[in-house]
Protein backbone atom coordinates (compact mmCIF):
# COMPACT_ATOMS: atom_id res chain seq x y z
CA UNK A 1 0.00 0.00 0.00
CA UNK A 2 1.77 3.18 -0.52
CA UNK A 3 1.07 6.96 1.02
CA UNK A 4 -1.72 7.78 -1.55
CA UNK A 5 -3.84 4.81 -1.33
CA UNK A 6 -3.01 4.52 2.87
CA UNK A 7 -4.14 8.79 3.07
CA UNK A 8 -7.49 7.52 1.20
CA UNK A 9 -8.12 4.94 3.56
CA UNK A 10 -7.61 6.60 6.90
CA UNK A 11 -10.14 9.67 5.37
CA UNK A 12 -12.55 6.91 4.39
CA UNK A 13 -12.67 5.44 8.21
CA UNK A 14 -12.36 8.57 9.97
CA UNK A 15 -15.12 10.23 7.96
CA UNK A 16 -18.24 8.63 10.42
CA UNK A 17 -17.34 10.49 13.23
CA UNK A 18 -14.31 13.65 11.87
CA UNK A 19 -14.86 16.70 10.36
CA UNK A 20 -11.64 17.37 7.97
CA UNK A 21 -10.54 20.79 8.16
CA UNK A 22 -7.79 23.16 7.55
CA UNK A 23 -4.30 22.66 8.92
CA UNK A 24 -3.50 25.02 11.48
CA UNK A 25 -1.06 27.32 11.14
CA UNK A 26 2.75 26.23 12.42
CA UNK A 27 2.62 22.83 11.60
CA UNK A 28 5.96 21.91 9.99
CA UNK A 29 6.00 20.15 8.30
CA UNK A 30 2.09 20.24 7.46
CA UNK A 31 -0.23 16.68 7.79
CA UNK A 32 -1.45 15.46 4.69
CA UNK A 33 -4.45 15.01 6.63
CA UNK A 34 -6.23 17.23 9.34
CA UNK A 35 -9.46 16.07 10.86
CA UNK A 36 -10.96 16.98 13.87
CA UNK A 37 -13.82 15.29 16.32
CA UNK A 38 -15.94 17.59 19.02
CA UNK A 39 -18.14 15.95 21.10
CA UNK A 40 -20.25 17.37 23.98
CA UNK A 41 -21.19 14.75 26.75
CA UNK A 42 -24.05 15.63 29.54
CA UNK A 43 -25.49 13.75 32.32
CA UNK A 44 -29.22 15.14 33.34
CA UNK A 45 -31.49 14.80 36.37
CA UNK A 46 -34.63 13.92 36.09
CA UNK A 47 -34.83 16.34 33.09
CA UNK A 48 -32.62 17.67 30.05
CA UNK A 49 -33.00 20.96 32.26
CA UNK A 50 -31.67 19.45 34.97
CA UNK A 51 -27.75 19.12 33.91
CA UNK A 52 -25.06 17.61 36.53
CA UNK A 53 -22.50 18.41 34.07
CA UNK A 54 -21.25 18.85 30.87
CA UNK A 55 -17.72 17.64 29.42
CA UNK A 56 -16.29 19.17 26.19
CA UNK A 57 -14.20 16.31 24.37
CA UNK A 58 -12.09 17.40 21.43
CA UNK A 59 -10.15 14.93 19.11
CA UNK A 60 -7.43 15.53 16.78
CA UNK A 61 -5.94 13.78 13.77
CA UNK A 62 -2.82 14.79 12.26
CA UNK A 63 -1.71 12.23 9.47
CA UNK A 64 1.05 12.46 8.01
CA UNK A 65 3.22 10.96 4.56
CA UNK A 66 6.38 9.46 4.52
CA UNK A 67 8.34 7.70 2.03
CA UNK A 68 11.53 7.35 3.82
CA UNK A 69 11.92 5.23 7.25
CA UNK A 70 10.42 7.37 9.99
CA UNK A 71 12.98 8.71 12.80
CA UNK A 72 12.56 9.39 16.18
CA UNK A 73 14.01 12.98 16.01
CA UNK A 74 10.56 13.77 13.40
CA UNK A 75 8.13 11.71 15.81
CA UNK A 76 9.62 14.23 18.35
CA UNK A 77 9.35 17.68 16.18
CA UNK A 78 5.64 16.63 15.42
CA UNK A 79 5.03 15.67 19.12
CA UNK A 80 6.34 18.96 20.80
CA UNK A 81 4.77 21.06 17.81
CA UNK A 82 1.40 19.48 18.46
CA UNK A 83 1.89 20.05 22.11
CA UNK A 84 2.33 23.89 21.56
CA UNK A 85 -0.51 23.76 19.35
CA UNK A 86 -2.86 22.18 21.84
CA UNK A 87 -4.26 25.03 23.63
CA UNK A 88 -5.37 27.18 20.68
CA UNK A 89 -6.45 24.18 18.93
CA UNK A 90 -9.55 23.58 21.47
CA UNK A 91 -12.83 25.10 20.33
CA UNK A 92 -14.25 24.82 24.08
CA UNK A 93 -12.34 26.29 26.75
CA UNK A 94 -11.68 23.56 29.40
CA UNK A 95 -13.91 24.15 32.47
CA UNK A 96 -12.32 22.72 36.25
CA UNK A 97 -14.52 22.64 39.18
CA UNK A 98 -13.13 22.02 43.05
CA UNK A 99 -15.02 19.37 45.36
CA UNK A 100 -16.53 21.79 47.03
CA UNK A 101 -18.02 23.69 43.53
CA UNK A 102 -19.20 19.95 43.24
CA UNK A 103 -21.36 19.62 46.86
CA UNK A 104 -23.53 22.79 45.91
């Protein structure tokens, strides 16, 4: 299977649940493939107007082509880009709550 037909495939699976959008900027190199998944998750009470709480889960796909053996110095580069990345990347800012928040 080479890149081509392997890029087609992943976009075929990943299509059921990811949106495939633009690359953001200061990738670099950029992913042949960008796809992202948001999905909101509540538990209710009694009612759909009674909500306990609400978790924002974001998913990210970054695939990208190689033709040569991959090393561990680029598996690194992508990693710590992708970590700087993170926090602009979410959609939903994250929301923390103490016990105590919790008991009221």
């Amino acid at each position: 299977m080479n890149t081509s037909e392997y890029l087609t495939l992943m976009r075929n699976r990943l299509t059921a649940a990811f949106d495939f959008k633009e690359t953001p900027q200061g990738l670099n190199p950029q992913p042949a493939l960008w796809a992202v998944h948001n999905r909101t998750s509540e538990k209710y009470f009694l009612s759909k107007s009674i909500s306990l709480y609400t978790v924002n889960n974001d998913e990210y796909v970054g695939l990208y082509g190689c033709t040569d053996k991959i090393k561990k110095t680029d598996i690194e580069a992508v990693f710590e880009q992708f970590k700087r990345l993170i926090s602009e990347l979410r959609e939903f800012p994250a929301v923390s709550y103490s016990r105590r928040q919790e008991a009221r």
